[in-house]
PDB file of N, CA and C in Angstrom:
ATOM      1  N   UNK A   1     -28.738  45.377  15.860  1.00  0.00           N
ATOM      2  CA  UNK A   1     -27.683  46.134  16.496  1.00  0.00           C
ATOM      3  C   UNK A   1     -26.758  45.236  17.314  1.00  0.00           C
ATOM      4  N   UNK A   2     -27.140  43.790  17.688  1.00  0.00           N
ATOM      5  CA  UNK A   2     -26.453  43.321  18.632  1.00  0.00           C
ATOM      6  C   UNK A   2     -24.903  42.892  17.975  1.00  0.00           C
ATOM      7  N   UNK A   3     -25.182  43.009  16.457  1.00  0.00           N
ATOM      8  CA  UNK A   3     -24.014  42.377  15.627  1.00  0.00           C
ATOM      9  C   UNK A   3     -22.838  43.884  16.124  1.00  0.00           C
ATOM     10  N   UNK A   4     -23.236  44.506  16.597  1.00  0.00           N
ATOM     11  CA  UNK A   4     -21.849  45.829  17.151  1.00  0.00           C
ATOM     12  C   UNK A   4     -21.828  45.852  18.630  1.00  0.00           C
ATOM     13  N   UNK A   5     -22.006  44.609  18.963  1.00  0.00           N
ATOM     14  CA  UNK A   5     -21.828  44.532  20.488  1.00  0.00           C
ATOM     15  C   UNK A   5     -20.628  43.315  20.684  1.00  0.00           C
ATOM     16  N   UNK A   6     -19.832  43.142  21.588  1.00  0.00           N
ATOM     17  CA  UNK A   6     -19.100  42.070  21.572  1.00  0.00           C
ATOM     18  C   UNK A   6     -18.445  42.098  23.221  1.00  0.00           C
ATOM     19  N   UNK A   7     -18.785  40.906  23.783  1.00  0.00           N
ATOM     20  CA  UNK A   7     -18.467  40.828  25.337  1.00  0.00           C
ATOM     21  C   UNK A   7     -17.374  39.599  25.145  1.00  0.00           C
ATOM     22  N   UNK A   8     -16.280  39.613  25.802  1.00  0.00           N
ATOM     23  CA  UNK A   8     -15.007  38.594  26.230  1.00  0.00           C
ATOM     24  C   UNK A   8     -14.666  38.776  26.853  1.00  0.00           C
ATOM     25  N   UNK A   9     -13.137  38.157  27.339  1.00  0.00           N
ATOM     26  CA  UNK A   9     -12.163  38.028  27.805  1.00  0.00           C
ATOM     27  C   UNK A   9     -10.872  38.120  27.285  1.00  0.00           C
ATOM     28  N   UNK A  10      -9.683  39.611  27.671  1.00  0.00           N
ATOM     29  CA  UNK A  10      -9.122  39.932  27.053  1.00  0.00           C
ATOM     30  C   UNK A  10      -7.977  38.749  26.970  1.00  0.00           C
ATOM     31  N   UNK A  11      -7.727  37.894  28.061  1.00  0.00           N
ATOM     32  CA  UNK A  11      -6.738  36.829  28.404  1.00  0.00           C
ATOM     33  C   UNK A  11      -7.312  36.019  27.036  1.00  0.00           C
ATOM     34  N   UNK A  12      -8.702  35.768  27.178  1.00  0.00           N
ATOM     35  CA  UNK A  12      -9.177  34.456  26.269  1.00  0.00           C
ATOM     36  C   UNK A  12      -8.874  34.940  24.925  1.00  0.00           C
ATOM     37  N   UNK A  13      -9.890  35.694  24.328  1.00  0.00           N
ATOM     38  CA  UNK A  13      -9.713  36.929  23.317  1.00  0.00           C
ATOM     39  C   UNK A  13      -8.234  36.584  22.565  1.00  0.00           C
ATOM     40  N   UNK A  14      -7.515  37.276  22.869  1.00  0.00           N
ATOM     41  CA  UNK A  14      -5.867  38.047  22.563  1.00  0.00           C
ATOM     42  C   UNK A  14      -5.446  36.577  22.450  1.00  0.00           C
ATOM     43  N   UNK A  15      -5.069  35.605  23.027  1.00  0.00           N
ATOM     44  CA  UNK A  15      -4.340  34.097  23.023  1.00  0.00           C
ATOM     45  C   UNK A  15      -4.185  34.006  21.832  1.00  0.00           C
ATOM     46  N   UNK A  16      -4.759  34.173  20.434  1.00  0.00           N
ATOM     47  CA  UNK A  16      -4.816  33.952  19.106  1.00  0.00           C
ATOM     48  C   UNK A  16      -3.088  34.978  18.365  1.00  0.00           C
ATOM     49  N   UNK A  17      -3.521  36.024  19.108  1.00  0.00           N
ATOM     50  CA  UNK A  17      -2.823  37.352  18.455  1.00  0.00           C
ATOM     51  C   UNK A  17      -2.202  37.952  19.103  1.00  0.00           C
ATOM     52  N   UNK A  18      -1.219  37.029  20.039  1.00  0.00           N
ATOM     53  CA  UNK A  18       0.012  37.554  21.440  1.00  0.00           C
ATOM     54  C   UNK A  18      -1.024  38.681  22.003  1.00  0.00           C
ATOM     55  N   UNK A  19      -2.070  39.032  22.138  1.00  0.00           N
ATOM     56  CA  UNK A  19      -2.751  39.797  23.207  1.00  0.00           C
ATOM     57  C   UNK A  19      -3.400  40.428  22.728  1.00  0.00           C
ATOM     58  N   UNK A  20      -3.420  40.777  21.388  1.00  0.00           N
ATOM     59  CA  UNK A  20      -4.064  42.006  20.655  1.00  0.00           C
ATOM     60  C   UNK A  20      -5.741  41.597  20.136  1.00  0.00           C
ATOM     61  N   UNK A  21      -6.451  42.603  20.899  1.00  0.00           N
ATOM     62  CA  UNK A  21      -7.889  42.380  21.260  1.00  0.00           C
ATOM     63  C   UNK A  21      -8.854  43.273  19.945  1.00  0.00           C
ATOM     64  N   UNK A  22      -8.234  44.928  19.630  1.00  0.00           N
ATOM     65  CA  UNK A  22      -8.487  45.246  18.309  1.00  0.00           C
ATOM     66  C   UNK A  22      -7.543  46.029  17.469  1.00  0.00           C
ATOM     67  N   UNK A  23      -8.005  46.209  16.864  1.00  0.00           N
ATOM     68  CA  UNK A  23      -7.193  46.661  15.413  1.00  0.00           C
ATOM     69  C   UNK A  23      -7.459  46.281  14.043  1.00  0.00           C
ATOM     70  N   UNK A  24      -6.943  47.077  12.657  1.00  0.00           N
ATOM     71  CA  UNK A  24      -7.604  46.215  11.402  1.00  0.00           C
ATOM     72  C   UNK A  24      -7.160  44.845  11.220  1.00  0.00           C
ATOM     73  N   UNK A  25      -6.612  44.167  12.347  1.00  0.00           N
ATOM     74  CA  UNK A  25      -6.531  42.777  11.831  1.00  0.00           C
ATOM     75  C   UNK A  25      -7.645  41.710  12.274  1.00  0.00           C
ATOM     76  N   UNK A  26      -8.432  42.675  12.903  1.00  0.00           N
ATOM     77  CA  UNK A  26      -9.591  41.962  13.095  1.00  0.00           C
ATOM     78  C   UNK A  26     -10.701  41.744  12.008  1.00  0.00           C
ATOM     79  N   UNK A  27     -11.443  40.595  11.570  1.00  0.00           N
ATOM     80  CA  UNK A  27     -12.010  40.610  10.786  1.00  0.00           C
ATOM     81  C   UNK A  27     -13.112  41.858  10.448  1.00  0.00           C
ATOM     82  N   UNK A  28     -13.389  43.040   8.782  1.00  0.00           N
ATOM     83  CA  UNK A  28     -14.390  43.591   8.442  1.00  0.00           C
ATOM     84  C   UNK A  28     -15.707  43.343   9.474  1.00  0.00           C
ATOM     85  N   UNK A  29     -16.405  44.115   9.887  1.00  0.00           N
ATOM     86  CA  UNK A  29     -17.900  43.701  10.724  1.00  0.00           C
ATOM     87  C   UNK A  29     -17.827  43.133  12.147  1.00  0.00           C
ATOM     88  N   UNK A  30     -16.867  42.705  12.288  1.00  0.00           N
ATOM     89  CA  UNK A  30     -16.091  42.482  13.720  1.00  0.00           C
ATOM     90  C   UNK A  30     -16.217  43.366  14.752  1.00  0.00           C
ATOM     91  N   UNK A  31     -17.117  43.582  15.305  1.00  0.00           N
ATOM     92  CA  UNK A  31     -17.035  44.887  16.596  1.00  0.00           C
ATOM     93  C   UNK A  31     -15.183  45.911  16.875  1.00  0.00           C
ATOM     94  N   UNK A  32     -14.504  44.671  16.793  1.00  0.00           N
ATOM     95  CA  UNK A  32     -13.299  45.029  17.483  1.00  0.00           C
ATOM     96  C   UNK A  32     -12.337  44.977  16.000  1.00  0.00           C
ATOM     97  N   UNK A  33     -12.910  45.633  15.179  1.00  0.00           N
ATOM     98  CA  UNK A  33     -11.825  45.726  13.764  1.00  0.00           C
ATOM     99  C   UNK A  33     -12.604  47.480  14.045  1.00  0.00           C
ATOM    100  N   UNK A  34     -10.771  48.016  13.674  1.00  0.00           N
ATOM    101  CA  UNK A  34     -10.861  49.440  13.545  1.00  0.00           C
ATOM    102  C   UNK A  34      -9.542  49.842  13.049  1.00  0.00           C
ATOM    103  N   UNK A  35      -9.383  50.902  12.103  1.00  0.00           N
ATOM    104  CA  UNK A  35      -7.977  51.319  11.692  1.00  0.00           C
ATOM    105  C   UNK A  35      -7.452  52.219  12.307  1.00  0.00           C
ATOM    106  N   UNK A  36      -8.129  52.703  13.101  1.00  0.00           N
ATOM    107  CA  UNK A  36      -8.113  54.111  14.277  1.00  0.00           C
ATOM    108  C   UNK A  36      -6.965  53.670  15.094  1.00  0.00           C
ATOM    109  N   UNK A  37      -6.889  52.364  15.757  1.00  0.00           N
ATOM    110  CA  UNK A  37      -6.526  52.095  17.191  1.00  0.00           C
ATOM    111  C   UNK A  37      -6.549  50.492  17.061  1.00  0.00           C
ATOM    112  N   UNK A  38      -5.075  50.503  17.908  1.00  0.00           N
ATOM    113  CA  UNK A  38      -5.278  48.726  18.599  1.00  0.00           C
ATOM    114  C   UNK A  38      -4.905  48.880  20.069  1.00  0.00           C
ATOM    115  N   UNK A  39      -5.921  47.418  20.067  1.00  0.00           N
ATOM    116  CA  UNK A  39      -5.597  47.540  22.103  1.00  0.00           C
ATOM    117  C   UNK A  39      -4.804  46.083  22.159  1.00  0.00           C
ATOM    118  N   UNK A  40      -4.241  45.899  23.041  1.00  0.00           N
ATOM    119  CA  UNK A  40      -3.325  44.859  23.785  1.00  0.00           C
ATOM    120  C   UNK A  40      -3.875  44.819  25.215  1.00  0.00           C
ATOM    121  N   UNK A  41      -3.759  43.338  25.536  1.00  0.00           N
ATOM    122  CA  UNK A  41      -3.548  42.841  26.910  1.00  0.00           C
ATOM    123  C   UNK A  41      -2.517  41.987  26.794  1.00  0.00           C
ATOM    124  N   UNK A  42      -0.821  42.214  27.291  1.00  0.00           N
ATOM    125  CA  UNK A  42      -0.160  41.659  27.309  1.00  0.00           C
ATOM    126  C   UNK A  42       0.446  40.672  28.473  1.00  0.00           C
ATOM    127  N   UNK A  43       0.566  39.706  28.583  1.00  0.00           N
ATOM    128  CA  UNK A  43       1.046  39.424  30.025  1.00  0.00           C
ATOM    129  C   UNK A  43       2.005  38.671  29.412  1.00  0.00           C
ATOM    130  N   UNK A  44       3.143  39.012  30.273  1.00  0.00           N
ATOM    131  CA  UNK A  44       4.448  38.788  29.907  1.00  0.00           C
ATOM    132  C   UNK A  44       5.024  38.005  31.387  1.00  0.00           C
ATOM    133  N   UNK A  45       6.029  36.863  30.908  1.00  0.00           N
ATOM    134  CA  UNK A  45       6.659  36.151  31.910  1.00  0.00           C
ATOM    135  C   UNK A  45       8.001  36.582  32.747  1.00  0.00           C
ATOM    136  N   UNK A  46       8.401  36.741  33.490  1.00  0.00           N
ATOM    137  CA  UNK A  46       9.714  37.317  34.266  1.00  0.00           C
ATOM    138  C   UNK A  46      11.092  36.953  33.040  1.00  0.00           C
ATOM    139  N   UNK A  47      11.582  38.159  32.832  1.00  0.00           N
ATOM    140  CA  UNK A  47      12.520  38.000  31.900  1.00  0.00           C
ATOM    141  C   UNK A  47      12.330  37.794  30.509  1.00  0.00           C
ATOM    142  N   UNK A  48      11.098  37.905  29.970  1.00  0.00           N
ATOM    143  CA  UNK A  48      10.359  37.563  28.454  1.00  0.00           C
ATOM    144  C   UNK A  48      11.000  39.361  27.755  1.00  0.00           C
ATOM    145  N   UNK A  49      11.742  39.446  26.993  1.00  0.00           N
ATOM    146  CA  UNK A  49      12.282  40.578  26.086  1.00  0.00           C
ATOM    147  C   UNK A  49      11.166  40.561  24.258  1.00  0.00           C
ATOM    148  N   UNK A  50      11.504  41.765  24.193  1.00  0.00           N
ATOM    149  CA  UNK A  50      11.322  41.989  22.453  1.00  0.00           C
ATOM    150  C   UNK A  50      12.107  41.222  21.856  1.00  0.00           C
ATOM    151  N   UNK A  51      11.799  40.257  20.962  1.00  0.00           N
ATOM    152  CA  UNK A  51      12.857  39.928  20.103  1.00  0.00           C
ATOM    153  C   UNK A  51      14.381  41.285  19.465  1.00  0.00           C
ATOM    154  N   UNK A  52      13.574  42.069  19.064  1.00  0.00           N
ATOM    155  CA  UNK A  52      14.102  43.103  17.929  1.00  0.00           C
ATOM    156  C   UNK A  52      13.369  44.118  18.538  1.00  0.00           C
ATOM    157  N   UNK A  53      14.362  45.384  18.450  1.00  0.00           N
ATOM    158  CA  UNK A  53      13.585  46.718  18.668  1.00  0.00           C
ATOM    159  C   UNK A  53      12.792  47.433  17.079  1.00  0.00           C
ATOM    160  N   UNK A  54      11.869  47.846  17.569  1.00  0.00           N
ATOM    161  CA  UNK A  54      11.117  48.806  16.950  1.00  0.00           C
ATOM    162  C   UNK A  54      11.621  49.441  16.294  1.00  0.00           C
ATOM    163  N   UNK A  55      12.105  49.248  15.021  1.00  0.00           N
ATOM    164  CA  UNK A  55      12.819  51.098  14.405  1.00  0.00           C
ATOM    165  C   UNK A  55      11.854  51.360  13.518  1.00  0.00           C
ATOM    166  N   UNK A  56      11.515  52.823  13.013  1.00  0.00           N
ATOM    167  CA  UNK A  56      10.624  53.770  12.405  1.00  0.00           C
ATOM    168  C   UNK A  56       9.518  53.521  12.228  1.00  0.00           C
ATOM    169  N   UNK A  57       8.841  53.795  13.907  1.00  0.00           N
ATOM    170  CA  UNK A  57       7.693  53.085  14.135  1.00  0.00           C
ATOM    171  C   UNK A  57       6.870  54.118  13.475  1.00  0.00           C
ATOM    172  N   UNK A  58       5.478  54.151  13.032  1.00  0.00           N
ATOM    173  CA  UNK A  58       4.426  54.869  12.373  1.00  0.00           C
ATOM    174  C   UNK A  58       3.692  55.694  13.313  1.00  0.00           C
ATOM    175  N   UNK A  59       3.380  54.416  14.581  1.00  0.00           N
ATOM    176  CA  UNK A  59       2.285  54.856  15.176  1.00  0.00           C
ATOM    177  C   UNK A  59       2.407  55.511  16.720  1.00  0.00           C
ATOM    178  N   UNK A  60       1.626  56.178  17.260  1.00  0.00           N
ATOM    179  CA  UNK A  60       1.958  56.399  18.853  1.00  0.00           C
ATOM    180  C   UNK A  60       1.498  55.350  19.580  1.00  0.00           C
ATOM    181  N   UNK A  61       2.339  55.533  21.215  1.00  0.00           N
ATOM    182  CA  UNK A  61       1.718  54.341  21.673  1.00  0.00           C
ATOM    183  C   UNK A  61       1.583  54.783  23.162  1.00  0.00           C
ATOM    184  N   UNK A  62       0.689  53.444  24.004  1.00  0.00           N
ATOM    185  CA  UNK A  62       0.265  54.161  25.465  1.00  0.00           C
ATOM    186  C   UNK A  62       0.829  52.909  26.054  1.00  0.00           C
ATOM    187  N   UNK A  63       0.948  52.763  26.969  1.00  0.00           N
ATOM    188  CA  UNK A  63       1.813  51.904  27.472  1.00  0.00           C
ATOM    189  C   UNK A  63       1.307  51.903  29.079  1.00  0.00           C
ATOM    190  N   UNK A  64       0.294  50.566  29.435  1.00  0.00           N
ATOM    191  CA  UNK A  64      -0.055  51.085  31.122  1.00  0.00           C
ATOM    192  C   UNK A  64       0.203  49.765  31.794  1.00  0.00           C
ATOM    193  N   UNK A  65       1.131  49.810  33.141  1.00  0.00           N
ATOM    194  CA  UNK A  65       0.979  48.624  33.801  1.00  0.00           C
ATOM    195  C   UNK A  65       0.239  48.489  34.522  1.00  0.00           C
ATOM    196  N   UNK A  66      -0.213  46.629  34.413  1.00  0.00           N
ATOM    197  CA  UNK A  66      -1.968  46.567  35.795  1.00  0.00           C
ATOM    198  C   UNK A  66      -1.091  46.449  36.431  1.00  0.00           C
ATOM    199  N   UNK A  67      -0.358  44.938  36.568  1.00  0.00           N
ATOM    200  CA  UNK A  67       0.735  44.554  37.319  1.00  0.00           C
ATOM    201  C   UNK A  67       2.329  43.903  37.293  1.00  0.00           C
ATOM    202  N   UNK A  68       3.024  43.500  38.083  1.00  0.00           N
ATOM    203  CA  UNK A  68       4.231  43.569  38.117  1.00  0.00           C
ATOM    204  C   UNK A  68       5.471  44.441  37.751  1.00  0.00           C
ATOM    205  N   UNK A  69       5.990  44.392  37.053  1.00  0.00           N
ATOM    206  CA  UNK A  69       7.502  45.397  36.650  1.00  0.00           C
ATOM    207  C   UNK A  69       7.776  45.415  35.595  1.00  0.00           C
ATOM    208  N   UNK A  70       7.539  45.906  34.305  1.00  0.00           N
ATOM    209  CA  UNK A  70       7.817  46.394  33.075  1.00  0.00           C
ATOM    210  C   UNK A  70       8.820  47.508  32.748  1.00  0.00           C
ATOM    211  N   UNK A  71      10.076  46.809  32.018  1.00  0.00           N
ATOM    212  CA  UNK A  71      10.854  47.924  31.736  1.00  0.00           C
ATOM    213  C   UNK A  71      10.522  48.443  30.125  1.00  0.00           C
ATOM    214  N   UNK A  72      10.755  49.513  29.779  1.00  0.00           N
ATOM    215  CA  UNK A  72      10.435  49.911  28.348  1.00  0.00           C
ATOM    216  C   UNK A  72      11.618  50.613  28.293  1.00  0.00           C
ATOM    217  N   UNK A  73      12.361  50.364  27.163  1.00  0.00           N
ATOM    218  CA  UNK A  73      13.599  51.369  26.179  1.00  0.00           C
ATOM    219  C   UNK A  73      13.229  51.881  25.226  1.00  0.00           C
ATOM    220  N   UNK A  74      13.818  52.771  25.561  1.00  0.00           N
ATOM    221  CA  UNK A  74      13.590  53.842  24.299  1.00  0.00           C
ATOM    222  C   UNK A  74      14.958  54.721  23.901  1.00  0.00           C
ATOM    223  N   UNK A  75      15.153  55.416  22.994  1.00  0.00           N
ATOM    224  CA  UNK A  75      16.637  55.859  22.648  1.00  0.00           C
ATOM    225  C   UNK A  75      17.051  57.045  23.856  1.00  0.00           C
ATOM    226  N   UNK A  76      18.234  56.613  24.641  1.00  0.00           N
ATOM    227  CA  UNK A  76      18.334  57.631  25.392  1.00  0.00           C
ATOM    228  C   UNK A  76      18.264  57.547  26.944  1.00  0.00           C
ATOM    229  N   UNK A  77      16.750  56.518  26.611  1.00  0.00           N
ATOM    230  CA  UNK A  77      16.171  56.329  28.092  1.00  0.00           C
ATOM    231  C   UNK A  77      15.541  54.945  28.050  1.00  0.00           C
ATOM    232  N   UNK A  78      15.656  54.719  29.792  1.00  0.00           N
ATOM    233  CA  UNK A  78      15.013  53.809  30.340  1.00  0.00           C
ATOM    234  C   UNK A  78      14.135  53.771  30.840  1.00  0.00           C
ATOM    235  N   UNK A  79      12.772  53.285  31.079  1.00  0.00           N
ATOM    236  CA  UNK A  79      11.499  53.502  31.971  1.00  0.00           C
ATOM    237  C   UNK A  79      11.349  52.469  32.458  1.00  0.00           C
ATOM    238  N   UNK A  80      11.260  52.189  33.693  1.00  0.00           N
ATOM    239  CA  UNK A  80      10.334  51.466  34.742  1.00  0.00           C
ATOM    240  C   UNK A  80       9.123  51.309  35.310  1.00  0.00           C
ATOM    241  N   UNK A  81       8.279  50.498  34.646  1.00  0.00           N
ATOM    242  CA  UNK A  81       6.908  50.670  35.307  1.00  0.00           C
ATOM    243  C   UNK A  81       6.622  49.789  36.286  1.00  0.00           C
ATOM    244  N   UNK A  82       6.759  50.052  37.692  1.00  0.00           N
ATOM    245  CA  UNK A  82       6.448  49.788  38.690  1.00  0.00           C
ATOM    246  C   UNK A  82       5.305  49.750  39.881  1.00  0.00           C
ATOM    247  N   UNK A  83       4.601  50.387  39.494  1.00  0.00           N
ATOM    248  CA  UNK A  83       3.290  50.276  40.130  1.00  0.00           C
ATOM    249  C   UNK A  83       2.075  50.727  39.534  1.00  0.00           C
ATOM    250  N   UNK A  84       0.989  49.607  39.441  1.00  0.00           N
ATOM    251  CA  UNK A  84       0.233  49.692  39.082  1.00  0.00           C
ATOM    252  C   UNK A  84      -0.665  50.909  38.713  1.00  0.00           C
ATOM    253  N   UNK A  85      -0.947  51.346  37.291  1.00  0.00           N
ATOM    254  CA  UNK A  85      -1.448  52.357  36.573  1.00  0.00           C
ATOM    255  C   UNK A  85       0.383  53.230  36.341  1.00  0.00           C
ATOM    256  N   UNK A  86       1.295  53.104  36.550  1.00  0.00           N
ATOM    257  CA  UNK A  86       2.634  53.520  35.827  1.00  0.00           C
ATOM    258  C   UNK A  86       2.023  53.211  34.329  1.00  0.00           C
ATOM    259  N   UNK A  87       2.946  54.339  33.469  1.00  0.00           N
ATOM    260  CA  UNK A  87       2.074  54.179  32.250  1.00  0.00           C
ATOM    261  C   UNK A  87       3.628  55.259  31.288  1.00  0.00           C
ATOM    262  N   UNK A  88       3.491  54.834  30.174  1.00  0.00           N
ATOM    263  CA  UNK A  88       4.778  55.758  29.408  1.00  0.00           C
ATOM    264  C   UNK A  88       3.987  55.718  27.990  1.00  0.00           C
ATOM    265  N   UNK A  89       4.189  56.671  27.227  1.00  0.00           N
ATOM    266  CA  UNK A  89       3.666  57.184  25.789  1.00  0.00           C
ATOM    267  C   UNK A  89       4.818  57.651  25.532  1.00  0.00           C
ATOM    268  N   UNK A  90       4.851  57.107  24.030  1.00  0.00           N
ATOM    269  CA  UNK A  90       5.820  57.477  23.094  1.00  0.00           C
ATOM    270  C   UNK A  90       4.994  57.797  21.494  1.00  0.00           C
ATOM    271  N   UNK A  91       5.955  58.891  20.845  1.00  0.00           N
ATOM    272  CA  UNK A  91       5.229  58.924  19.886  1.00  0.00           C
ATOM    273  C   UNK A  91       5.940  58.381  18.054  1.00  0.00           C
ATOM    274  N   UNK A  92       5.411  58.791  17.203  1.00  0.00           N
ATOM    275  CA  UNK A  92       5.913  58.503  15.741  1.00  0.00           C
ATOM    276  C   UNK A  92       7.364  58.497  16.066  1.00  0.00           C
ATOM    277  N   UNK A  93       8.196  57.641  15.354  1.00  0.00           N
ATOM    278  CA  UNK A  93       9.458  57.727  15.220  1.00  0.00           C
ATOM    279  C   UNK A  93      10.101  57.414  16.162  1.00  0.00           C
ATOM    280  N   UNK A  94       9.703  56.974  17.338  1.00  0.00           N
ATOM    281  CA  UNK A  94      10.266  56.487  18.415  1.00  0.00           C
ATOM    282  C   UNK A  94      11.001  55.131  18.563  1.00  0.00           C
ATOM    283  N   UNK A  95      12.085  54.757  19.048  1.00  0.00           N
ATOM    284  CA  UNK A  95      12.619  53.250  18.600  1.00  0.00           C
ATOM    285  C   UNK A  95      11.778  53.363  19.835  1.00  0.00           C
ATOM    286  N   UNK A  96      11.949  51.616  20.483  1.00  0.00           N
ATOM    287  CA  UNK A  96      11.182  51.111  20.996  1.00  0.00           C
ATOM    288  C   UNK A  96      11.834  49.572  21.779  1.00  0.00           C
ATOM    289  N   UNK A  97      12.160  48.753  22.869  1.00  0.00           N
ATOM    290  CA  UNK A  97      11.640  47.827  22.715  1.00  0.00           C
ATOM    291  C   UNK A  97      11.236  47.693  24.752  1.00  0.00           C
ATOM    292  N   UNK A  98      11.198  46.468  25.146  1.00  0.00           N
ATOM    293  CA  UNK A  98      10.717  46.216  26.488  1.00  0.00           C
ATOM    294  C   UNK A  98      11.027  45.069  27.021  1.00  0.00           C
ATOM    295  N   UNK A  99      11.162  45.035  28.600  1.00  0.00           N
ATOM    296  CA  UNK A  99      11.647  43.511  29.024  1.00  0.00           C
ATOM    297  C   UNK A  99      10.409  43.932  30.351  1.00  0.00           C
ATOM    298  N   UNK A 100       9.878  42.452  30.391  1.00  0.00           N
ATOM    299  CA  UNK A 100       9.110  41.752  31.929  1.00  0.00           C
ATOM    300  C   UNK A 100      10.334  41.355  33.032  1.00  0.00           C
ATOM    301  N   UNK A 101      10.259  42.377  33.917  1.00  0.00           N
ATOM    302  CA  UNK A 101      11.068  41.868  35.306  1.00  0.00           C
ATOM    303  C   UNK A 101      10.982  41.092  35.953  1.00  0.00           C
ATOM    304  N   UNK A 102       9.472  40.940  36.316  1.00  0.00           N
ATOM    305  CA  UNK A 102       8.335  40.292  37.000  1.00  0.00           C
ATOM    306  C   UNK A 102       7.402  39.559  36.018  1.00  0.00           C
ATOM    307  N   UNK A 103       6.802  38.654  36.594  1.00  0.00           N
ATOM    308  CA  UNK A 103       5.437  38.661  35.705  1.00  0.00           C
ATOM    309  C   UNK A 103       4.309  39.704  35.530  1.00  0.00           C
ATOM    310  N   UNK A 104       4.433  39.802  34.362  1.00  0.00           N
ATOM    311  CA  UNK A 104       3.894  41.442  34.599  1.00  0.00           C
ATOM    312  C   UNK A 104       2.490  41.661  33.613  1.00  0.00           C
ATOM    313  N   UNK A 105       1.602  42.350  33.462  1.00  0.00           N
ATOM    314  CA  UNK A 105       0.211  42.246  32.623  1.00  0.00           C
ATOM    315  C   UNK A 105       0.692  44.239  32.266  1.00  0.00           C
ATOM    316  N   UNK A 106       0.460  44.538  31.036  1.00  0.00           N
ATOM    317  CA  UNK A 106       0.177  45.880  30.738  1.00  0.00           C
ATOM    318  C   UNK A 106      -0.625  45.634  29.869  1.00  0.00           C
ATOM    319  N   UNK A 107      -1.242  46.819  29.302  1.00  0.00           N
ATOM    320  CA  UNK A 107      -1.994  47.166  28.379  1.00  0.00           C
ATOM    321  C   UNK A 107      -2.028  48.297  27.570  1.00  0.00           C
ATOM    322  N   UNK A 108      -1.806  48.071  26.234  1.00  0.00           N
ATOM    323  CA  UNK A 108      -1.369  48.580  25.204  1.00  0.00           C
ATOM    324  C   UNK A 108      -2.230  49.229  24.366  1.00  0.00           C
ATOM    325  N   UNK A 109      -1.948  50.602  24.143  1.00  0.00           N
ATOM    326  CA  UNK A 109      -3.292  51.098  23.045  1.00  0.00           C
ATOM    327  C   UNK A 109      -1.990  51.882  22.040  1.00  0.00           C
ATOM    328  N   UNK A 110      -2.379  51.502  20.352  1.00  0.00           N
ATOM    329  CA  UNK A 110      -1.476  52.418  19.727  1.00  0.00           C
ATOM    330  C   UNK A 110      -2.116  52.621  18.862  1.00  0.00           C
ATOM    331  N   UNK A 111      -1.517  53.764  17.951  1.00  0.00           N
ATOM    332  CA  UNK A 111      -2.713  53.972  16.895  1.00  0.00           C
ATOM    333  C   UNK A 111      -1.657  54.981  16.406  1.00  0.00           C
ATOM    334  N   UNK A 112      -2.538  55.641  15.080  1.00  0.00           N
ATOM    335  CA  UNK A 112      -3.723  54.214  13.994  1.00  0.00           C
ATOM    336  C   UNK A 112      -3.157  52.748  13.887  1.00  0.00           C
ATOM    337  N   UNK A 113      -3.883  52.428  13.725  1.00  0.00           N
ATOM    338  CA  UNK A 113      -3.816  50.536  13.147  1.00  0.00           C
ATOM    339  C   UNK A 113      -3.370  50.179  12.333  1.00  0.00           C
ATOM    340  N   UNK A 114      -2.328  50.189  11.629  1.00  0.00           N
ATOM    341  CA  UNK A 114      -1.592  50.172  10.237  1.00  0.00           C
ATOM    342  C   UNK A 114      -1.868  48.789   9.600  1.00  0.00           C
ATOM    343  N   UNK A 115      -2.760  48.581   8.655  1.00  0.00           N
ATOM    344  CA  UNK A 115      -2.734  47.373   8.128  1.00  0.00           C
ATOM    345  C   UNK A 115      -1.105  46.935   7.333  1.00  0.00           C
ATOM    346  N   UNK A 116      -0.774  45.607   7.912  1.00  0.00           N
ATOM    347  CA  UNK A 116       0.348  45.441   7.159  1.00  0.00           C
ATOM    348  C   UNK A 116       1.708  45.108   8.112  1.00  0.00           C
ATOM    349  N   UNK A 117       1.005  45.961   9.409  1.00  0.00           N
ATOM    350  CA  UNK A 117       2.200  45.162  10.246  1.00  0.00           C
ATOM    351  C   UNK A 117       1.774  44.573  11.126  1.00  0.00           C
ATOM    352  N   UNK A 118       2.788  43.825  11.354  1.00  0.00           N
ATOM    353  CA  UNK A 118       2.547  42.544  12.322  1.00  0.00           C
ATOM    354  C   UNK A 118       1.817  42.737  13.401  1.00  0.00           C
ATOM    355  N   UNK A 119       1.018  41.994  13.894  1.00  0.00           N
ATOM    356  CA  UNK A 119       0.221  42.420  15.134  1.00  0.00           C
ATOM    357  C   UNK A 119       1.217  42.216  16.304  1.00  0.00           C
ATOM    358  N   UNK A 120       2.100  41.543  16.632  1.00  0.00           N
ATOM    359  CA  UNK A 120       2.764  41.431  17.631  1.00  0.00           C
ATOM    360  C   UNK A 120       4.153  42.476  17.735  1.00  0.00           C
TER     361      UNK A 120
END
């Protein structure tokens, strides 16, 4: 049973895959491979943007800040996440993108796990 156990560090962990800890891009038998759901630990530098926004995204997403100032766009609107546990969900079809104000850490859960797109 211990082969479905798996202890890290999401900083250490994620470094491979801009932050992303699970999802199906994790290897078959992998504790942390699932098509259900991916998680993120992102930490982002003051002023670090999306390259490109998100268009006709698949999946929903959760969006929580530990710390600093995270802005998120979305069509229409602007969100500010400003204090710690601030948090925004968006769902299917939502454009998408985000800028670090601050140095900032959130954490990301979206789902399902779409094999096929980019983990970042």
């Amino acid at each position: 049973m211990s082969d479905q156990i798996y202890v890290g560090n999401a900083v250490a962990d994620g470094a491979a895959d801009d932050g992303w800890l699970l999802g199906h891009f994790r290897p078959p038998g992998d504790p942390r491979h699932s098509d259900e759901v991916e998680i993120k630990w992102g930490v982002h530098r003051p002023g670090e943007v999306r390259a490109d926004w998100v268009r006709g995204e698949v999946r929903t997403a959760l969006l929580v800040l530990v710390s600093g100032r995270f802005r998120v766009e979305l069509p229409g609107r602007s969100v500010l996440l400003s204090e710690p546990g601030d948090y925004v969900v968006w769902g299917r079809g939502v454009d998408h993108s985000w800028r670090a104000e601050e140095l900032s850490t959130v954490l990301t859960v979206r789902w399902p796990s779409v094999a096929g797109y980019r983990v970042g």
